[in-house]
PDB file of N, CA and C in Angstrom:
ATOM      1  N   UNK A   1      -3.791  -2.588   8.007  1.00  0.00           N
ATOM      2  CA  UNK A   1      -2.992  -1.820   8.934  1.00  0.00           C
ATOM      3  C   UNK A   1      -3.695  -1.765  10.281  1.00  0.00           C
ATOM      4  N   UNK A   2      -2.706  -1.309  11.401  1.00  0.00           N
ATOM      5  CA  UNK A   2      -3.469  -1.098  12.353  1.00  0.00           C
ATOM      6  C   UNK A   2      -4.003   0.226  13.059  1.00  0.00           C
ATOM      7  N   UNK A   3      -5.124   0.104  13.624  1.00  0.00           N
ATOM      8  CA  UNK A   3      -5.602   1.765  13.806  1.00  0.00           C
ATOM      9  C   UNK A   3      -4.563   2.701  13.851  1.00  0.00           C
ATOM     10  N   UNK A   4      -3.824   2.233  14.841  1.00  0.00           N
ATOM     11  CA  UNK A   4      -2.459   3.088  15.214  1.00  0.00           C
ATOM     12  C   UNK A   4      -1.965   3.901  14.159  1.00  0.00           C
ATOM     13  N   UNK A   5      -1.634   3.169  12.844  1.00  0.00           N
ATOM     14  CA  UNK A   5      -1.168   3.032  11.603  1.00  0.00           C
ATOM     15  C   UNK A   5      -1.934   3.936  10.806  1.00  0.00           C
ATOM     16  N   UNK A   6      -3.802   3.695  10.580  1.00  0.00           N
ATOM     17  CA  UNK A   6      -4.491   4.572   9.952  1.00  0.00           C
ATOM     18  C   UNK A   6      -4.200   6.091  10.705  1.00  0.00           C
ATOM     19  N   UNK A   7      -4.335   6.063  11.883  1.00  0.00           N
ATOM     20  CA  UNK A   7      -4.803   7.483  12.563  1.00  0.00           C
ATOM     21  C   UNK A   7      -3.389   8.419  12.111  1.00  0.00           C
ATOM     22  N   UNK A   8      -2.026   7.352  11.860  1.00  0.00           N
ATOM     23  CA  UNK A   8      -1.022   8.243  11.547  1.00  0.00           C
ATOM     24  C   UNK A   8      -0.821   8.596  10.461  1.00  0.00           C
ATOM     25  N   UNK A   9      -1.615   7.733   9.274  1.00  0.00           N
ATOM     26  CA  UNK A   9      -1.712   7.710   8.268  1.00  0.00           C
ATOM     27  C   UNK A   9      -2.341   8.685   7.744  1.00  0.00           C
ATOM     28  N   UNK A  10      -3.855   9.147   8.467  1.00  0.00           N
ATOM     29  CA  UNK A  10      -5.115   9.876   8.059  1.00  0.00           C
ATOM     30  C   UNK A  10      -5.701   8.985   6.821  1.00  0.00           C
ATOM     31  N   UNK A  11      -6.371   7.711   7.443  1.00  0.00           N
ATOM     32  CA  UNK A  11      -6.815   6.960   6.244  1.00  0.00           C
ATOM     33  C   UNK A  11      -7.915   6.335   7.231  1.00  0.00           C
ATOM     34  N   UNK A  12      -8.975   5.912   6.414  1.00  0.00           N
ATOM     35  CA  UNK A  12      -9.792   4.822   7.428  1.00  0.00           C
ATOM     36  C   UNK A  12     -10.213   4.073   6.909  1.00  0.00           C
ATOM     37  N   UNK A  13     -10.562   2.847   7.485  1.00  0.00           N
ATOM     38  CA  UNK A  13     -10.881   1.337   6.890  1.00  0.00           C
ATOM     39  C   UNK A  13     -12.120   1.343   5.990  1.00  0.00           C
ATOM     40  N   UNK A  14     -11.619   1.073   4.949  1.00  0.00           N
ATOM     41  CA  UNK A  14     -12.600   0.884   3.548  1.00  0.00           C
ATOM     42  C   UNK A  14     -12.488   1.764   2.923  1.00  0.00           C
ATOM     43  N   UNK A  15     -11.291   3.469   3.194  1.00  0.00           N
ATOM     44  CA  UNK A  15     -11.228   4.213   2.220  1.00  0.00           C
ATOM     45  C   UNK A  15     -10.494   3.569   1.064  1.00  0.00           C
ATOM     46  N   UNK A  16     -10.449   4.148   0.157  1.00  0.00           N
ATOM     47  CA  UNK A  16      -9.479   4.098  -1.247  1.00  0.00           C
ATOM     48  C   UNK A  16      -8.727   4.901  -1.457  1.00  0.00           C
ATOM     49  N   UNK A  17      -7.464   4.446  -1.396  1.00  0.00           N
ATOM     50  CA  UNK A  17      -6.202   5.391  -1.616  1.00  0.00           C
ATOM     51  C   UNK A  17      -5.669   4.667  -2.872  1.00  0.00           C
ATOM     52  N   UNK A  18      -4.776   5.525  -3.327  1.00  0.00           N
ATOM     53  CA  UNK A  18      -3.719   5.178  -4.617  1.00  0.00           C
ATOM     54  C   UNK A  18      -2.220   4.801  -4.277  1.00  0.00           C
ATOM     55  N   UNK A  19      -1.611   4.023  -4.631  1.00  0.00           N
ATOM     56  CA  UNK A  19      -0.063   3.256  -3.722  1.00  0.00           C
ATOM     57  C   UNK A  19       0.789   3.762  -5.058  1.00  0.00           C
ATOM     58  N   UNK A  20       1.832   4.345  -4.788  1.00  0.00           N
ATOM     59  CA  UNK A  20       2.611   4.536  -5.746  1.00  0.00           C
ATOM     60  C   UNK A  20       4.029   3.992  -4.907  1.00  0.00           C
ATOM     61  N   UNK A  21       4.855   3.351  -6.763  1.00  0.00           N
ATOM     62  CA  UNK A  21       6.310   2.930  -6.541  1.00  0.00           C
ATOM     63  C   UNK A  21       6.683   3.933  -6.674  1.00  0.00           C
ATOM     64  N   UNK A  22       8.166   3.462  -6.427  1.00  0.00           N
ATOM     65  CA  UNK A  22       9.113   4.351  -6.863  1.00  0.00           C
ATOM     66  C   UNK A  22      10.345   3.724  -7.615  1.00  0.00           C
ATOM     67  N   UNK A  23      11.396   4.177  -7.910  1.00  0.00           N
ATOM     68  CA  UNK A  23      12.200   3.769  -8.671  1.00  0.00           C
ATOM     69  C   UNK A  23      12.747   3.836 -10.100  1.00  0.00           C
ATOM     70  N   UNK A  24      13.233   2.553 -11.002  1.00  0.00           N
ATOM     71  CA  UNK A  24      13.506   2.890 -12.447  1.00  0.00           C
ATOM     72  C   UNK A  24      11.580   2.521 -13.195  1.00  0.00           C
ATOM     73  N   UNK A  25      11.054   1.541 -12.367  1.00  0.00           N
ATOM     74  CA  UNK A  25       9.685   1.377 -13.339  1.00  0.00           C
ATOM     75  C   UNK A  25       8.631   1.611 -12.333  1.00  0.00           C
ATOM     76  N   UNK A  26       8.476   2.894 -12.321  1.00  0.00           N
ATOM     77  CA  UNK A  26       7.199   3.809 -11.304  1.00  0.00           C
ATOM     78  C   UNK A  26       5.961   2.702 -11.640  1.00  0.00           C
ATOM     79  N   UNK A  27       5.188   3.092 -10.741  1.00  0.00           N
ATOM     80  CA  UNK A  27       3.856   2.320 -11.304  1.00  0.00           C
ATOM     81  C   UNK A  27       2.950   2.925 -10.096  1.00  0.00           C
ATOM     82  N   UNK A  28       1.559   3.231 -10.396  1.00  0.00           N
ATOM     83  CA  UNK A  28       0.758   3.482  -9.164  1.00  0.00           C
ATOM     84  C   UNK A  28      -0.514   2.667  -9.396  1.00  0.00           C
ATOM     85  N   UNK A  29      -0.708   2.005  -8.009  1.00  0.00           N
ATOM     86  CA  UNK A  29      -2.021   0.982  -8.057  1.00  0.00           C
ATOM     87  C   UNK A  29      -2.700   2.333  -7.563  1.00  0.00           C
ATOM     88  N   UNK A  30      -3.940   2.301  -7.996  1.00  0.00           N
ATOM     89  CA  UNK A  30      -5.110   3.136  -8.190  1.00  0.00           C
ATOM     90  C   UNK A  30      -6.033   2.375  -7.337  1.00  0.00           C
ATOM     91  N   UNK A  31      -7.372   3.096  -6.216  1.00  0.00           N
ATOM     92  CA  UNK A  31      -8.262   2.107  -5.722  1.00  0.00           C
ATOM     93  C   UNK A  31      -7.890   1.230  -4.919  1.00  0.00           C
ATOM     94  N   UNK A  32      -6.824   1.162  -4.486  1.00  0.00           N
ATOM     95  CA  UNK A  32      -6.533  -0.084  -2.855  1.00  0.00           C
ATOM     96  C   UNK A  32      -7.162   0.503  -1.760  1.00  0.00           C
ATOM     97  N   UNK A  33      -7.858  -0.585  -1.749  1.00  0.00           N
ATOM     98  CA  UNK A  33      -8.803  -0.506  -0.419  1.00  0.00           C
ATOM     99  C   UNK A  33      -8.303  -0.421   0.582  1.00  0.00           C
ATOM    100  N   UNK A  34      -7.787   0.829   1.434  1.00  0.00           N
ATOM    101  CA  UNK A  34      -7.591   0.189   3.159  1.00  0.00           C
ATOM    102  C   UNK A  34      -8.015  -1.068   4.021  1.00  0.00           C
ATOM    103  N   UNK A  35      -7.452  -1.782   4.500  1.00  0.00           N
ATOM    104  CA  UNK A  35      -7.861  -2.495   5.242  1.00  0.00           C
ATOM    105  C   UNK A  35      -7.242  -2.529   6.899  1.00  0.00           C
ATOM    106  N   UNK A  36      -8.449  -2.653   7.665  1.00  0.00           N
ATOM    107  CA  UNK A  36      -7.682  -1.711   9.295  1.00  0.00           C
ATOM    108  C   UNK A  36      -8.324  -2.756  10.526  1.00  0.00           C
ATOM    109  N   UNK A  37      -7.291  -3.193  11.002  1.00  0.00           N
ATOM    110  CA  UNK A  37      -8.009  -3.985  12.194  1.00  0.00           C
ATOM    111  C   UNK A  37      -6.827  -3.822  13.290  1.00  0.00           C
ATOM    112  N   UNK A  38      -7.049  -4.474  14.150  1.00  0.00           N
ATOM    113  CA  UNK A  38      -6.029  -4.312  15.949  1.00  0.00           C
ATOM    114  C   UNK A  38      -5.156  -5.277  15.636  1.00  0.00           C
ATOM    115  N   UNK A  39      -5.235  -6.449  14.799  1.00  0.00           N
ATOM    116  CA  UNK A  39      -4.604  -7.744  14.164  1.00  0.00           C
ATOM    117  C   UNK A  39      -3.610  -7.259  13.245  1.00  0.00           C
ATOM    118  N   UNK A  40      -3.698  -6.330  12.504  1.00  0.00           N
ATOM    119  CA  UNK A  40      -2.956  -6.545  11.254  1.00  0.00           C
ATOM    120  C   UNK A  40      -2.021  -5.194  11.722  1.00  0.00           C
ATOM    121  N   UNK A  41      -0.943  -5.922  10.212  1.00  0.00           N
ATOM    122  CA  UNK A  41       0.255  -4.940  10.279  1.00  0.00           C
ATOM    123  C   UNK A  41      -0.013  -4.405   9.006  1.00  0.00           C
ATOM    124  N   UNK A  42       0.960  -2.948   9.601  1.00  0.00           N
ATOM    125  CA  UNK A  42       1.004  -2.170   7.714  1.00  0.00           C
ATOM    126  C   UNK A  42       1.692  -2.923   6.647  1.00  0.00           C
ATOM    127  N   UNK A  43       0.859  -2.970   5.306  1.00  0.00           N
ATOM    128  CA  UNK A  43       1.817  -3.933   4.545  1.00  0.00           C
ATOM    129  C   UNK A  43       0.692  -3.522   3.183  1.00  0.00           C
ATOM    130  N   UNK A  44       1.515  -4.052   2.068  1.00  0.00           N
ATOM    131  CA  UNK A  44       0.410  -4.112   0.694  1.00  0.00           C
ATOM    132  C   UNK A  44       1.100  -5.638   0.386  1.00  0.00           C
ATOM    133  N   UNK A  45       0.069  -6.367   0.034  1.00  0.00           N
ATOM    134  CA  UNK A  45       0.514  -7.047  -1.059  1.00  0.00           C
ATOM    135  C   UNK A  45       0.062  -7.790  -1.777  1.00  0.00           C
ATOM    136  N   UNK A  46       0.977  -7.863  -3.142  1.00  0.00           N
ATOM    137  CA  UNK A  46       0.301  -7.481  -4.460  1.00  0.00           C
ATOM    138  C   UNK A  46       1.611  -9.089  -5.356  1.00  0.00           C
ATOM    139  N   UNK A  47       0.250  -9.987  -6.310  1.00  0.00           N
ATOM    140  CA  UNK A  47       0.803 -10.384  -6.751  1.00  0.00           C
ATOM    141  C   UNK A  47       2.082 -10.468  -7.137  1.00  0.00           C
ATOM    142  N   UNK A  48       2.920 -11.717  -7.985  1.00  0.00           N
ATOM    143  CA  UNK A  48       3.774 -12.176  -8.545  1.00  0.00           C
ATOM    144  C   UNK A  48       4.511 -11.170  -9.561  1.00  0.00           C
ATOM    145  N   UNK A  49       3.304 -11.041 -10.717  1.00  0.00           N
ATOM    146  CA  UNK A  49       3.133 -10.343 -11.859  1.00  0.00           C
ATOM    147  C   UNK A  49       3.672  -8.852 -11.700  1.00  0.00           C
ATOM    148  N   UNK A  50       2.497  -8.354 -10.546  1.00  0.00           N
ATOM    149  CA  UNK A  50       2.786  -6.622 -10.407  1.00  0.00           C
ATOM    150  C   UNK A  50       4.101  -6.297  -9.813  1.00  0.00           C
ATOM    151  N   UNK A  51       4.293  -7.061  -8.756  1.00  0.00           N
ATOM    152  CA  UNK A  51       5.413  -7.281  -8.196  1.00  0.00           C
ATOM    153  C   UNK A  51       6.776  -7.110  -9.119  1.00  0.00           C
ATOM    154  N   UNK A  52       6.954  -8.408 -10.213  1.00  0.00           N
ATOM    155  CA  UNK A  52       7.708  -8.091 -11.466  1.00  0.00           C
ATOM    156  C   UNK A  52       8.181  -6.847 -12.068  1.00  0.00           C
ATOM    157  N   UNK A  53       6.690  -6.569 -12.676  1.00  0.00           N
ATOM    158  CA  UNK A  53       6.382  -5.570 -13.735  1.00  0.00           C
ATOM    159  C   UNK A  53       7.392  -3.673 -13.333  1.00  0.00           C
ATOM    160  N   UNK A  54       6.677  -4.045 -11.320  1.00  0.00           N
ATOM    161  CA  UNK A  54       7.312  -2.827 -11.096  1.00  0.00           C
ATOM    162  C   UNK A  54       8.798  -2.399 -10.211  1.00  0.00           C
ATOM    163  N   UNK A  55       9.742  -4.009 -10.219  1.00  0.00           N
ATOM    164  CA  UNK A  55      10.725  -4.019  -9.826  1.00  0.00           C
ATOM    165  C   UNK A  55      10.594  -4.348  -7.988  1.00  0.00           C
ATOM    166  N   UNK A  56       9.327  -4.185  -7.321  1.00  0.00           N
ATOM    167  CA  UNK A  56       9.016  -4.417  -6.368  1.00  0.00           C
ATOM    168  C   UNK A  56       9.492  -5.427  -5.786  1.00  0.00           C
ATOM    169  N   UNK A  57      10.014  -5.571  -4.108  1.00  0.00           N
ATOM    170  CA  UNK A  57      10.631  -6.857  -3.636  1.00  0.00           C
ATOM    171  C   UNK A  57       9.585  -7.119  -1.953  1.00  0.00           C
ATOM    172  N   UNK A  58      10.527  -7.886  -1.642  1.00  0.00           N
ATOM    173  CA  UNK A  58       9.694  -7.946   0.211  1.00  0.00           C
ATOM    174  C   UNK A  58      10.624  -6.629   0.451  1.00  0.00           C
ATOM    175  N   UNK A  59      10.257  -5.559   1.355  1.00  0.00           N
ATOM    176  CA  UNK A  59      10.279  -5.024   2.442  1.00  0.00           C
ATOM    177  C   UNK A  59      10.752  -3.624   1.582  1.00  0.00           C
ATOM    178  N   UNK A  60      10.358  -3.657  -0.044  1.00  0.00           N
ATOM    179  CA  UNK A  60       9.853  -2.149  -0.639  1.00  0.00           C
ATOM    180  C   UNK A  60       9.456  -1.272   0.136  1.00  0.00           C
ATOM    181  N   UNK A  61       9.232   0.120  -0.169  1.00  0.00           N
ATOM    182  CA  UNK A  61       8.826   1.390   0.604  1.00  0.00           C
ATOM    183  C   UNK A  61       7.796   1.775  -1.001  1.00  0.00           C
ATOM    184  N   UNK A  62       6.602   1.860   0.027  1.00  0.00           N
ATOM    185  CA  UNK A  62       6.001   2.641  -1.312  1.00  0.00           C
ATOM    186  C   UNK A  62       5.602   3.914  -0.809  1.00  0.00           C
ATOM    187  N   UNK A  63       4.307   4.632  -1.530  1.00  0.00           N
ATOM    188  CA  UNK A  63       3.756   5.592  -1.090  1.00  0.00           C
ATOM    189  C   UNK A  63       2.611   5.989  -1.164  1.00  0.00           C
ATOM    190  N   UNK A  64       1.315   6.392  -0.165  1.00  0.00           N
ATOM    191  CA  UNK A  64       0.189   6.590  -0.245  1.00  0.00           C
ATOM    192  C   UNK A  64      -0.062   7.982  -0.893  1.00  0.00           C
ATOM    193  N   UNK A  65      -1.113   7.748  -1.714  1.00  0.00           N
ATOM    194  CA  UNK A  65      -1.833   9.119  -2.647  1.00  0.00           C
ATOM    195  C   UNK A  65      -2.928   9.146  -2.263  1.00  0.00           C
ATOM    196  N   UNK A  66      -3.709  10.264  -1.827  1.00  0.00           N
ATOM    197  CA  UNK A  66      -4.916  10.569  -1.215  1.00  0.00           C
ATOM    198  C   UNK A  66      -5.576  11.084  -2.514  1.00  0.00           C
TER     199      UNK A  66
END
């Protein structure tokens, strides 16, 4: 993400937050590393598999757990 992004977020680069779905097959990744530079955009992404498993598509809404 980008600073912009953390500071609105209240997260900072190299913390660990928890990403939760939503939907019919919830799922929460546990331990995702922030990652924060002037380059990058907000985004997660997460294999084929997990992707599957939790009904997840391109341009999902998830949610950060502190």
């Amino acid at each position: 993400m980008s600073p912009q992004d953390a500071i609105r977020l209240n997260v900072t680069n190299g913390q660990k937050v928890n990403v939760c779905s939503s939907g019919e097959r919830q799922l929460t990744f546990n331990e995702v590393v922030v990652g924060g530079h002037e380059d990058f955009a907000l985004g997660l992404h997460i294999d084929t598999e997990e992707a599957n498993a939790t009904g997840l598509k391109n341009g999902s809404h998830v949610t950060l757990a502190y």
